[in-house]
Protein backbone atom coordinates (compact mmCIF):
# COMPACT_ATOMS: atom_id res chain seq x y z
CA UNK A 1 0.56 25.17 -18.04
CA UNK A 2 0.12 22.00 -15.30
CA UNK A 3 -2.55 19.83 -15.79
CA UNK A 4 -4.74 19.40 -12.71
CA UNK A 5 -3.29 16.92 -10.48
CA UNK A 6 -5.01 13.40 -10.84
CA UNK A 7 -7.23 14.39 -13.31
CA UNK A 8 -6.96 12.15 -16.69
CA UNK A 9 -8.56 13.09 -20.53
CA UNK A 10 -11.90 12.76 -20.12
CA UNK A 11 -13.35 9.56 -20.81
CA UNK A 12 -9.65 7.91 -21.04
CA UNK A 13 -8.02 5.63 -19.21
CA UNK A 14 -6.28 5.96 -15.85
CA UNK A 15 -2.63 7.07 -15.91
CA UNK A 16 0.24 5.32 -14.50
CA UNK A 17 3.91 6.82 -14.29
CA UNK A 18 6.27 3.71 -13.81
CA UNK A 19 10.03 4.80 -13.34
CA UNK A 20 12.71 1.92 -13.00
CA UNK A 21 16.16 1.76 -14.62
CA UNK A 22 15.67 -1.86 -15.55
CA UNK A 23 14.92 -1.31 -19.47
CA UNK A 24 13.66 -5.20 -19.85
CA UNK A 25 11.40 -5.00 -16.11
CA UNK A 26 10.09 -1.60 -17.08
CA UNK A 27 9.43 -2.32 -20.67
CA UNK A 28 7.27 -5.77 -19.88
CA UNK A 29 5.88 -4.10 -17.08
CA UNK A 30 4.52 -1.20 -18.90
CA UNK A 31 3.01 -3.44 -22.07
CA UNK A 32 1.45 -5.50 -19.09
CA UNK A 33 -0.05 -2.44 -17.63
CA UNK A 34 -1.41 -1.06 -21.12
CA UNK A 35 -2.87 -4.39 -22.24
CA UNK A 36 -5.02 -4.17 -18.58
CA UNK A 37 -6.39 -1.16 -19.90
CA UNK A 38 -3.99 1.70 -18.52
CA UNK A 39 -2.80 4.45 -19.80
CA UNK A 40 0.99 4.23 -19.00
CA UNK A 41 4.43 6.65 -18.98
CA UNK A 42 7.57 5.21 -18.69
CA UNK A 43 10.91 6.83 -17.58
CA UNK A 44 14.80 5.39 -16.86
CA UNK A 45 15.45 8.03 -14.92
CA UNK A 46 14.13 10.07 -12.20
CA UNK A 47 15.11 12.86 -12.89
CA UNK A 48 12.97 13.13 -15.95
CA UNK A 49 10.44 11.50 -13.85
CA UNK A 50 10.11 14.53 -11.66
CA UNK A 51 10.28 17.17 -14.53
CA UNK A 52 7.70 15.48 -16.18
CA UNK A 53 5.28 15.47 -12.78
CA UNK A 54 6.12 18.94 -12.20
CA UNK A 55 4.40 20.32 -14.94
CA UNK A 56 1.77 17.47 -15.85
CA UNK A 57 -0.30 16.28 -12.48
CA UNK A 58 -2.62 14.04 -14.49
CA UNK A 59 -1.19 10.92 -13.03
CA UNK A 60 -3.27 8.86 -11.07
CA UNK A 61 -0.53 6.55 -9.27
CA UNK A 62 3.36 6.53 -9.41
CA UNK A 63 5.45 3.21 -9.18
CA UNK A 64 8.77 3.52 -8.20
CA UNK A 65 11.75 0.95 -8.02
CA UNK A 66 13.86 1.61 -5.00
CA UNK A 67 18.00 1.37 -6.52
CA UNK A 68 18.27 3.80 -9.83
CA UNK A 69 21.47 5.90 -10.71
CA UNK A 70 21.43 9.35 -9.69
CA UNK A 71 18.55 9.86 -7.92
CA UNK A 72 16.51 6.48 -6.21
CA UNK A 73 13.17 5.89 -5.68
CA UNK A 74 12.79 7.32 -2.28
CA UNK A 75 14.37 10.57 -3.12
CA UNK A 76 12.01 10.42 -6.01
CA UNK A 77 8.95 10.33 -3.92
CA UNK A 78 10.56 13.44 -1.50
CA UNK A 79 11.51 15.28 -3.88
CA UNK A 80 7.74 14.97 -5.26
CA UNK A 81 6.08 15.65 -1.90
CA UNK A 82 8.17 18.94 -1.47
CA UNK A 83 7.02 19.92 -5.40
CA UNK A 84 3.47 19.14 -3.72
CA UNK A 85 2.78 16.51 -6.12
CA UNK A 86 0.43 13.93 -3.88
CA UNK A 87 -0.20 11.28 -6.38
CA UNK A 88 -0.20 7.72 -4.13
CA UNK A 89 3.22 6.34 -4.86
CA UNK A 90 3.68 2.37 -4.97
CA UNK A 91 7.53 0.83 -4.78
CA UNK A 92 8.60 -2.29 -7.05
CA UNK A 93 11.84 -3.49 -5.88
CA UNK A 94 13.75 -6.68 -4.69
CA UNK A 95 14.79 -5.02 -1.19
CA UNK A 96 12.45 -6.93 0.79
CA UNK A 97 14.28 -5.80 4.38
CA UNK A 98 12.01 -4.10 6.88
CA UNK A 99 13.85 -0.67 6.66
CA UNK A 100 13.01 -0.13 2.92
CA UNK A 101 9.39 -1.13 3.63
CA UNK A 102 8.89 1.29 7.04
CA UNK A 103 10.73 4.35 5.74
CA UNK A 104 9.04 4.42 2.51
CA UNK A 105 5.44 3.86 3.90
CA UNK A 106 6.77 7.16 6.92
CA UNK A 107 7.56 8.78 3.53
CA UNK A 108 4.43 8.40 2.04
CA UNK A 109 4.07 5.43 0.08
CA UNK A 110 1.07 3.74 -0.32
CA UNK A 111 2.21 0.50 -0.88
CA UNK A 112 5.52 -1.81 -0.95
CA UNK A 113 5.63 -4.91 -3.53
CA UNK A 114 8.03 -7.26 -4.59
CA UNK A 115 9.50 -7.13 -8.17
CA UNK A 116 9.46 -11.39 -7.65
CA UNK A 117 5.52 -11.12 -7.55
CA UNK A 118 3.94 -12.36 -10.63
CA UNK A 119 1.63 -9.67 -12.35
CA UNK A 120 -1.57 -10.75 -11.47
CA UNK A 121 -0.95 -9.77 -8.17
CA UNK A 122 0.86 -6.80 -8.72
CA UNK A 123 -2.08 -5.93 -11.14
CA UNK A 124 -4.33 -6.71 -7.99
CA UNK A 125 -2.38 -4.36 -5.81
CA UNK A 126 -2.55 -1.56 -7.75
CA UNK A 127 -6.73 -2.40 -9.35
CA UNK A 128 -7.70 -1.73 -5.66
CA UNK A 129 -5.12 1.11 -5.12
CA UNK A 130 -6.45 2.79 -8.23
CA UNK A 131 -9.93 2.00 -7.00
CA UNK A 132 -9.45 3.63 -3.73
CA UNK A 133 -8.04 6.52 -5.40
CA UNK A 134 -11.39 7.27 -7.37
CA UNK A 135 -12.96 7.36 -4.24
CA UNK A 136 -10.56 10.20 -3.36
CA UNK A 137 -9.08 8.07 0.03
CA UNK A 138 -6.43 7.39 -0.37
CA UNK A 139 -5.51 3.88 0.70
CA UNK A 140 -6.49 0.48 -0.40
CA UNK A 141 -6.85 -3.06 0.78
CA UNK A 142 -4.69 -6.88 0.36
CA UNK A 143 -5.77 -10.22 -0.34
CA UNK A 144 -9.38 -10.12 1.70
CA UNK A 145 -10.70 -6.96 -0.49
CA UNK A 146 -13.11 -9.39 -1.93
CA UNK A 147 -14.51 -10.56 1.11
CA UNK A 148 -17.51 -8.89 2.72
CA UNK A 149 -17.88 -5.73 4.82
CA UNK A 150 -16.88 -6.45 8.46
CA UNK A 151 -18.64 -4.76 11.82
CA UNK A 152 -17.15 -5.57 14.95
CA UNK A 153 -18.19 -3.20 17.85
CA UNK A 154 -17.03 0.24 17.03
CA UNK A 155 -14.71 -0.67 13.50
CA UNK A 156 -16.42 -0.78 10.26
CA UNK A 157 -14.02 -2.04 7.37
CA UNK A 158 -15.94 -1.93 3.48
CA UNK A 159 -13.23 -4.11 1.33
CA UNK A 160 -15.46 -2.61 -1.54
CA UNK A 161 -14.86 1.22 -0.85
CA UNK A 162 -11.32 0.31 1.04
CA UNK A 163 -12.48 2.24 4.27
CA UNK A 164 -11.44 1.52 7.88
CA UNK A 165 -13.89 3.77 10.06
CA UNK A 166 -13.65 3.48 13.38
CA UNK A 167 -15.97 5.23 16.06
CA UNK A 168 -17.41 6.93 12.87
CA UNK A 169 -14.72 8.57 12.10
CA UNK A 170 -12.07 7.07 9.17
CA UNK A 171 -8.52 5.89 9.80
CA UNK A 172 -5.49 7.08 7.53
CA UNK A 173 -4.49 3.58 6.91
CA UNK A 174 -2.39 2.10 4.37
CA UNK A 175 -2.51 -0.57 1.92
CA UNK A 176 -0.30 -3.01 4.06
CA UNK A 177 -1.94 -1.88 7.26
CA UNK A 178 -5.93 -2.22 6.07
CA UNK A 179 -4.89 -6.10 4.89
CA UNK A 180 -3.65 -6.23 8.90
CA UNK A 181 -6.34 -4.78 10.31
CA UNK A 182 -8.94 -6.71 8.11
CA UNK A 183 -7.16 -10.21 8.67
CA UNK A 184 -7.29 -9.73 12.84
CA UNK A 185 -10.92 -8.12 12.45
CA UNK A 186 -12.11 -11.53 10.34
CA UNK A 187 -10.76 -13.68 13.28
CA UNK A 188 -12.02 -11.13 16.36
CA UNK A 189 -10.90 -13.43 19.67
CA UNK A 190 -8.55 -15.67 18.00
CA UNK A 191 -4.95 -15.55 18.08
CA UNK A 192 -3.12 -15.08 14.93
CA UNK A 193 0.33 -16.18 13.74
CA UNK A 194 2.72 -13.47 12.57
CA UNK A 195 3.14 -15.58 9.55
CA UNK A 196 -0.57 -14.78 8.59
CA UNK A 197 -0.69 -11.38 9.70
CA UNK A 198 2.58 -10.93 7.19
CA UNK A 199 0.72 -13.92 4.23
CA UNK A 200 -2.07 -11.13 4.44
CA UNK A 201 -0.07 -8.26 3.49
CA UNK A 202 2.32 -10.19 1.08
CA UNK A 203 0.94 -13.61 0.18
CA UNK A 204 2.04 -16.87 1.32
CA UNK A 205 5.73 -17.65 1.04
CA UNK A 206 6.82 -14.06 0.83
CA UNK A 207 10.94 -13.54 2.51
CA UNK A 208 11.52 -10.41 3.94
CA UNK A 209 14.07 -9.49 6.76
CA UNK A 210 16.91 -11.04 8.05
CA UNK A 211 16.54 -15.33 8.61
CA UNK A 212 13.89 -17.95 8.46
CA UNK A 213 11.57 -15.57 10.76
CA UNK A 214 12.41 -12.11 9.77
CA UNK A 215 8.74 -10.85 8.70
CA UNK A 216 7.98 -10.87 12.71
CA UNK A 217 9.65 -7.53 12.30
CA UNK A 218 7.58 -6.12 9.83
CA UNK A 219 4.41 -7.32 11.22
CA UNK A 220 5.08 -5.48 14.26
CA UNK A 221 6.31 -2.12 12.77
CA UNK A 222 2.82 -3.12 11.06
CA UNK A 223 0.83 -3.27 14.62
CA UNK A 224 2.59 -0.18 15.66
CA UNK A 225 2.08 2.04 13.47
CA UNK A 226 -2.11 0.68 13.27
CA UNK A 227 -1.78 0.96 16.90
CA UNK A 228 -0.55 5.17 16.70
CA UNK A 229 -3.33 5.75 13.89
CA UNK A 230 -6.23 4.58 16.04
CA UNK A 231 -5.32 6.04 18.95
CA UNK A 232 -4.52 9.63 16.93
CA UNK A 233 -8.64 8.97 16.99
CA UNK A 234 -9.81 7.32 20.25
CA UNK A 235 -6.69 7.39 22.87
CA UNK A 236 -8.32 4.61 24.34
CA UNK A 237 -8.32 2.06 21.78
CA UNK A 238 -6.88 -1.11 23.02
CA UNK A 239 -8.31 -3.61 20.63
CA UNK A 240 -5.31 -5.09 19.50
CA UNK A 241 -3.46 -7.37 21.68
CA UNK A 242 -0.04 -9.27 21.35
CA UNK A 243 0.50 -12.98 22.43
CA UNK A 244 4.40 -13.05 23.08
CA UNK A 245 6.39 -15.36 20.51
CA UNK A 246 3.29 -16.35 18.80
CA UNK A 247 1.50 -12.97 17.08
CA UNK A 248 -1.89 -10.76 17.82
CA UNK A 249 -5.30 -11.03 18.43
CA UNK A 250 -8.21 -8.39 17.81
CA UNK A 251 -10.35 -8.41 20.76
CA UNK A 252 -13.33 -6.15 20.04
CA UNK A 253 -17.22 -6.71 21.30
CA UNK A 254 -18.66 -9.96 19.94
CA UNK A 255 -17.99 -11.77 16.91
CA UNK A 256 -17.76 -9.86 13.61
CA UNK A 257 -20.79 -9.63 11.10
């Protein structure tokens, strides 16, 4: 028999599957996890992993490390989406260049964190993605979820709920992209550095891609794809606009309130 998909005991705690080959990562990870209140199942191996997911759906979000033996992370998470299991997958790993990041977010992925993080914020990360999957949408927000809701002309962001709705209707966005969005929306007509665009997503300090400056890269795979998803909606939408060598700006209609 498979339990529904996403569906815990009743009255029990929220589910996590974590899956990393690391025995001493996975092991303080998971006793971090359970003493924040979660329900947690640990594997070494993916392939058990996916057995396990194939016939019990009751998971309510799936972290991944990237490099495992056999069968990594991202074939993990395919080999999940062809079984039809849809619970949001997160990946914990140390490969901070911008081709694990973009092809695992195109594969799916919800989110993309650094092992290096401490676990406050990787607790964060996942709090609002578990939050957002309650709500039943998928997504979730950075390091401005706090903040207040944001209106600026025809977007509507609610840190709260995690929702980016924009001429009413709501944008498929994902964890890394809402923080972008938010962070441009919160400084409508100002121009803002790639560095905080990317100390938005990832926090301040965070290395990724190749050299002193290689987080421009991700910041605009960032744009781009944000750029595709709004104008899947409105194929008008213009609102974000790059300054050359320095970063983007959001230029909507009036401040935001």
């Amino acid at each position: 028999m498979v339990r529904a998909a996403n569906q815990p005991k009743e009255g029990g705690p929220l589910r996590v599957i974590l899956v990393d080959d690391d025995d001493m990562f996975r092991e303080a990870l998971r006793n971090n996890l359970k003493d924040a209140g979660l329900d947690v199942l640990a594997f070494g191996d993916s392939r058990v992993a996916l057995e396990h997911l194939k016939v019990d759906r009751s998971a309510t979000l799936a972290l991944l490390d990237w490099k495992m033996p056999v069968m990594s992370g991202i074939e993990l998470l395919r080999k999940m989406r062809q079984s039809e299991i849809d619970v949001p997958v997160v990946f914990l790993t140390v490969l901070g260049e911008p081709f694990y990041e973009e092809t695992a977010l195109a594969d799916g992925a919800v989110d993309f964190i650094d092992k290096s993080r401490t676990f406050t914020i990787i607790q964060k990360r996942i709090e609002m993605i578990l939050a957002r999957s309650r709500d039943g949408t998928g997504a979730a927000t950075g390091s401005e979820a706090e903040g207040e809701p944001v209106t600026i002309g025809h977007l509507e962001l609610n840190p709260i709920s995690c929702r980016a709705v924009w001429k009413g209707r709501q944008v498929d966005l994902t964890v890394a992209e809402f923080a972008v969005v938010e962070h441009l929306a919160r400084n409508a007509g100002q121009d803002v550095r790639y560095r905080d665009l990317y100390n938005a997503v990832r926090g301040p300090g965070f290395a990724a891609g190749f050299g002193s400056e290689g987080y421009r890269a991700n910041v605009r795979s960032f744009v781009k794809r944000i750029r595709q998803k709004f104008r899947d909606l409105d194929d008008t939408f213009e609102c974000i606009e790059n300054y050359p060598g320095f970063g983007y700006r959001w230029s909507g209609n009036g401040p935001p309130h």
